[in-house]
C-alpha atoms as a PDB file:
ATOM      1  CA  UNK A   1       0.000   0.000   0.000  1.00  0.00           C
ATOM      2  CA  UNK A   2       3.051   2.078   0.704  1.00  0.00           C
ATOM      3  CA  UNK A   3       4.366   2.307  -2.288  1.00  0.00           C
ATOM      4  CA  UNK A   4       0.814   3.210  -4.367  1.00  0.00           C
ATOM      5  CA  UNK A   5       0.239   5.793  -2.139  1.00  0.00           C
ATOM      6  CA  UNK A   6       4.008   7.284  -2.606  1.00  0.00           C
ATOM      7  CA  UNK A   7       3.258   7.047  -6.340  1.00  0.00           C
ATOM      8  CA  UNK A   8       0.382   8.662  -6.193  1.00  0.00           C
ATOM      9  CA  UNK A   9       1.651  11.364  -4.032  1.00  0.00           C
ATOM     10  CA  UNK A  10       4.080  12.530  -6.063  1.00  0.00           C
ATOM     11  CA  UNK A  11       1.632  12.400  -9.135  1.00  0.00           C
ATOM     12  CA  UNK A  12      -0.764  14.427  -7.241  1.00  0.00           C
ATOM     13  CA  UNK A  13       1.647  16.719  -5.505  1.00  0.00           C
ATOM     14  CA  UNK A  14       4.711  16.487  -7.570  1.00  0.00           C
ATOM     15  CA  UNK A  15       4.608  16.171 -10.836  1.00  0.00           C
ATOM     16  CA  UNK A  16       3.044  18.414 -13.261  1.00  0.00           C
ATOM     17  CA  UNK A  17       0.562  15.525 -14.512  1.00  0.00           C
ATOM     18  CA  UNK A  18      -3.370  16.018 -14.899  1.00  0.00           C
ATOM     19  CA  UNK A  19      -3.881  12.161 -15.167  1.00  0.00           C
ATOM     20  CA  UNK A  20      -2.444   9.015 -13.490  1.00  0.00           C
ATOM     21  CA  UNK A  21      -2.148   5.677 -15.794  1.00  0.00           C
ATOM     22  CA  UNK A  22      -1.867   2.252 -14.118  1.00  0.00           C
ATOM     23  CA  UNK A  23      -1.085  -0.370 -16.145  1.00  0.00           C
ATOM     24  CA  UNK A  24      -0.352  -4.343 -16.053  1.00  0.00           C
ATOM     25  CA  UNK A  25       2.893  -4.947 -17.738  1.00  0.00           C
ATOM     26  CA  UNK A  26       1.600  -6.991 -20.461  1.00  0.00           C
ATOM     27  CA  UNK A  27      -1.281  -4.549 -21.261  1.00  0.00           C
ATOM     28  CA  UNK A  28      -1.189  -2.481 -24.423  1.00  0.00           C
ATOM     29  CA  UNK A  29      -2.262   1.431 -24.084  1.00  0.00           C
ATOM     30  CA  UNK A  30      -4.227   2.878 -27.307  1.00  0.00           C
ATOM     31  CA  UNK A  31      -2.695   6.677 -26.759  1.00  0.00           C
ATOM     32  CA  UNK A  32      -5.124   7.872 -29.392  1.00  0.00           C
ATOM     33  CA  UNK A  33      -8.379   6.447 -27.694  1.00  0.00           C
ATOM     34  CA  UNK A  34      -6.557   7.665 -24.165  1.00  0.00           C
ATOM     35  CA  UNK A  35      -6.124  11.077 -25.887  1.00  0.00           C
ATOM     36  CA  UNK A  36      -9.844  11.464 -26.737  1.00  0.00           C
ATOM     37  CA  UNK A  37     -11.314  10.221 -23.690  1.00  0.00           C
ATOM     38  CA  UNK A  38      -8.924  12.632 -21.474  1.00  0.00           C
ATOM     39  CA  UNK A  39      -9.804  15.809 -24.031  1.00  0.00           C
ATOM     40  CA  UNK A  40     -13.974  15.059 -23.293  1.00  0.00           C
ATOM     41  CA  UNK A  41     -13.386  14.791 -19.554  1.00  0.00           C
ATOM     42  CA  UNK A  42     -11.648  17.965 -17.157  1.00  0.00           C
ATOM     43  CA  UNK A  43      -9.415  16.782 -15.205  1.00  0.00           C
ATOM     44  CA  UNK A  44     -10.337  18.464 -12.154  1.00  0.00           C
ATOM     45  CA  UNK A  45     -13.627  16.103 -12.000  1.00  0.00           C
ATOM     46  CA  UNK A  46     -12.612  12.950 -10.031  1.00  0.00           C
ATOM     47  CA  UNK A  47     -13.209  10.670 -12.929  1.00  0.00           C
ATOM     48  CA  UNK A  48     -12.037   7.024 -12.912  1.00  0.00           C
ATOM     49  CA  UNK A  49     -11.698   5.205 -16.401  1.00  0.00           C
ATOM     50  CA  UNK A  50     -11.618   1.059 -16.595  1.00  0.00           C
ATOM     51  CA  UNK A  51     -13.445  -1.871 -17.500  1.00  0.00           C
ATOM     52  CA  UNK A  52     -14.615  -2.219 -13.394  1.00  0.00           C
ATOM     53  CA  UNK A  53     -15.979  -5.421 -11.482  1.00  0.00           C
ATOM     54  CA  UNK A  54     -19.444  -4.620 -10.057  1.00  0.00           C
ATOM     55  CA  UNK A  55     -21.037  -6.116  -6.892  1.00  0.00           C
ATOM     56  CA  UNK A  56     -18.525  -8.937  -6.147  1.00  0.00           C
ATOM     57  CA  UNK A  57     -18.758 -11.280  -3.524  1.00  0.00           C
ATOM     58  CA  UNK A  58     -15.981 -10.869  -1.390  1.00  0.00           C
ATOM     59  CA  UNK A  59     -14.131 -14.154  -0.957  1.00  0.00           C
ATOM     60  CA  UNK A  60     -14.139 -16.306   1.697  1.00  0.00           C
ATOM     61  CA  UNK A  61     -11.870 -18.752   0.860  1.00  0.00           C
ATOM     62  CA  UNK A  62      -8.512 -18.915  -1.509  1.00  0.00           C
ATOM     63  CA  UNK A  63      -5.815 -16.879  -2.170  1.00  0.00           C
ATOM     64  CA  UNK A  64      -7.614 -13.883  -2.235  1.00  0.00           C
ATOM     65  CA  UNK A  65      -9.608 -14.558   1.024  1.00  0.00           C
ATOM     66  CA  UNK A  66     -10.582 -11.217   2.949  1.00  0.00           C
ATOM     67  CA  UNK A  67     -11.600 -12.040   6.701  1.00  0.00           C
ATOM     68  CA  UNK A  68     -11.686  -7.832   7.638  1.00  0.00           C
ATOM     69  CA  UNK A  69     -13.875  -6.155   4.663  1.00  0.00           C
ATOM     70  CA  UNK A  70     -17.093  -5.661   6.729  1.00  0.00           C
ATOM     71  CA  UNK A  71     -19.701  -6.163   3.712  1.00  0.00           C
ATOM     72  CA  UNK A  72     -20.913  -9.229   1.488  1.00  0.00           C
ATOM     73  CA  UNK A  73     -19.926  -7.630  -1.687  1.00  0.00           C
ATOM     74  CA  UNK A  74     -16.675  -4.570  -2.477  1.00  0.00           C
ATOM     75  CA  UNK A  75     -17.718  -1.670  -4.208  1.00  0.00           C
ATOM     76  CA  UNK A  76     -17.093  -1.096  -7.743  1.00  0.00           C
ATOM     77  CA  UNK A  77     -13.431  -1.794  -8.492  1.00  0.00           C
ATOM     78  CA  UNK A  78     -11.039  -2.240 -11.768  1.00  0.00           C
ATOM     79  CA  UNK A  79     -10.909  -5.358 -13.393  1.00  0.00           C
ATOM     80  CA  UNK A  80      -6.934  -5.571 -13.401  1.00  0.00           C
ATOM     81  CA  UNK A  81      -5.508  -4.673 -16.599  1.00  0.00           C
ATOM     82  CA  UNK A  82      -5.614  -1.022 -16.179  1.00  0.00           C
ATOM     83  CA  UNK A  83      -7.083   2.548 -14.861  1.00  0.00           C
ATOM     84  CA  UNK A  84      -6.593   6.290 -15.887  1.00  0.00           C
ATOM     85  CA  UNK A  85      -7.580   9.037 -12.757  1.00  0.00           C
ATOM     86  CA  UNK A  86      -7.622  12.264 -12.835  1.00  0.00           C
ATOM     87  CA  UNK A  87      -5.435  14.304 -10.662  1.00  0.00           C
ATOM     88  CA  UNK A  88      -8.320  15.662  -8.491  1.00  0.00           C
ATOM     89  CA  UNK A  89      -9.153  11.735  -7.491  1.00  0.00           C
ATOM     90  CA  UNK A  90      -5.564  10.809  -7.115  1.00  0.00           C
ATOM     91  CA  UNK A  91      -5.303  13.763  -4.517  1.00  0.00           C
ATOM     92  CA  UNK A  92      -8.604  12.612  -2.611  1.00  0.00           C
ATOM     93  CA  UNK A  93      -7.025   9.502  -2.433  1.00  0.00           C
ATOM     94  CA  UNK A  94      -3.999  10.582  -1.125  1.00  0.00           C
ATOM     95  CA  UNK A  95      -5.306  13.109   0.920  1.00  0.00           C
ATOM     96  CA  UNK A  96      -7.082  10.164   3.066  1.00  0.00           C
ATOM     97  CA  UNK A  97      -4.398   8.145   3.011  1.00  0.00           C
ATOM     98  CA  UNK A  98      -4.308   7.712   7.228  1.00  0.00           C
ATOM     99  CA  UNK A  99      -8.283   6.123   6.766  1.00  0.00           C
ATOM    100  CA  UNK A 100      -7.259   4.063   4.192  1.00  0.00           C
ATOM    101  CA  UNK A 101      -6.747  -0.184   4.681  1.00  0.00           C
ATOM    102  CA  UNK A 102      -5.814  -2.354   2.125  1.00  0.00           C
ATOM    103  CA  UNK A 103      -8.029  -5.609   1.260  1.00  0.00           C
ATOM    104  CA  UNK A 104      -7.784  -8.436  -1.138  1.00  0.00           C
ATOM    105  CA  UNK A 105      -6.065  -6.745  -4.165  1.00  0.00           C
ATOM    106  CA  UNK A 106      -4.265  -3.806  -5.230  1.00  0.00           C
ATOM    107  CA  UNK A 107      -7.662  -3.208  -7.375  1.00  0.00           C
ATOM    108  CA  UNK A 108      -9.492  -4.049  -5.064  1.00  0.00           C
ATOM    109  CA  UNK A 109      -8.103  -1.720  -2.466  1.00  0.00           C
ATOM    110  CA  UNK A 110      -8.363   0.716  -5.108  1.00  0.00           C
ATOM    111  CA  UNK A 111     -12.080   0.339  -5.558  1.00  0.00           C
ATOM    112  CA  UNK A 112     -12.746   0.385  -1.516  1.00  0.00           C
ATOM    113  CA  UNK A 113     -10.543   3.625  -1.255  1.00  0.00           C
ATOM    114  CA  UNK A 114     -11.953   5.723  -4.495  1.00  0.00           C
ATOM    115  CA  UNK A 115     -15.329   4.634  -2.798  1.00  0.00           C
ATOM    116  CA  UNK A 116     -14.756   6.147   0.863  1.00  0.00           C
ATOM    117  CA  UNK A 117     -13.597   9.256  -0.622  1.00  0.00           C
ATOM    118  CA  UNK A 118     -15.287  10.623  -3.751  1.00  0.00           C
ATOM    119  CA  UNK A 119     -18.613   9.889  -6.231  1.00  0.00           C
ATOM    120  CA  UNK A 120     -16.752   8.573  -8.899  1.00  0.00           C
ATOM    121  CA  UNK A 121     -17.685   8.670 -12.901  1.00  0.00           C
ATOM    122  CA  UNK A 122     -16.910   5.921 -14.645  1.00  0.00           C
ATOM    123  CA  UNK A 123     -16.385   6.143 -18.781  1.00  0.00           C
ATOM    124  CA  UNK A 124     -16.620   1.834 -19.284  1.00  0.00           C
ATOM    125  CA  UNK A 125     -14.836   0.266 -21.966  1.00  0.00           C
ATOM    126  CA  UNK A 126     -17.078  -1.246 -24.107  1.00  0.00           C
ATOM    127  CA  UNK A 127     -19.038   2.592 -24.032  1.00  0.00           C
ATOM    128  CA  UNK A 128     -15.672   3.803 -25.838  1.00  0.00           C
ATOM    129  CA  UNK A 129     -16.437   3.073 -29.509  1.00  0.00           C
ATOM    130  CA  UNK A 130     -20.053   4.668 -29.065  1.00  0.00           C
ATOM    131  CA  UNK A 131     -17.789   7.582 -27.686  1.00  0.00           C
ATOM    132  CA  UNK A 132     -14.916   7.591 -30.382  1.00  0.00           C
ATOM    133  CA  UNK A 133     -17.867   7.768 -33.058  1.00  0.00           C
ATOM    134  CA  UNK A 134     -19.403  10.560 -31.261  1.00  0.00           C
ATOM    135  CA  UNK A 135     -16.025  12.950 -30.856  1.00  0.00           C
ATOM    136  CA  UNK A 136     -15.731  11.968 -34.915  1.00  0.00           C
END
């Protein structure tokens, strides 16, 4: 958890970035569909862009077992091979940082934190060709 946070700190804080990109190492990045989502959204709105998990149980057995996380189901959370957040969400996140616990996954984790601090809007994947045609 350490080290997210310190990555997002110094995106939100240090860099001169208006976006922070997470990305599985064997996940390709289409710049040109990431440029036209980022130009129809501001990025002072805390908006959150992935292909997200709704409503999942939260495990109760396995690897991925989570004894602590007080509900049946996590909140909405990315599916794993990638997010984009704008630098007003990266800063709420940050700026709780002291509240914040880790469970099952760094996505998960993700989707539990983003949750306790912000109303999120999420742009879904399979919306983006509906979107590309539109900004065409």
């Amino acid at each position: 958890m350490n080290n997210d946070i310190n990555s997002y700190n110094r995106t939100a804080y240090k860099q001169n970035s208006f976006y922070l990109m997470k990305v599985d190492d064997d996940t390709f990045v289409n710049v040109n569909l990431l440029s036209m989502l980022t130009e129809v959204q501001s990025e002072e709105d805390q908006a959150w862009w992935s292909l997200f998990h709704y409503r999942r149980s939260v495990p109760a057995y396995g690897k991925w077992a989570d004894f602590t996380y007080p509900s049946l189901t996590y909140p909405t959370f990315p599916a794993g091979s990638g997010y984009v957040m704008t630098k007003s969400l990266v800063r709420a996140v940050v700026d709780a940082q002291h509240h914040l616990v880790p469970h099952g996954g760094e996505d998960v984790s993700m989707g539990i934190w983003v949750s306790s601090v912000a109303l999120i809007l999420v742009v879904l994947c399979h919306f983006c060709n509906a979107l590309i045609k539109k900004l065409q």
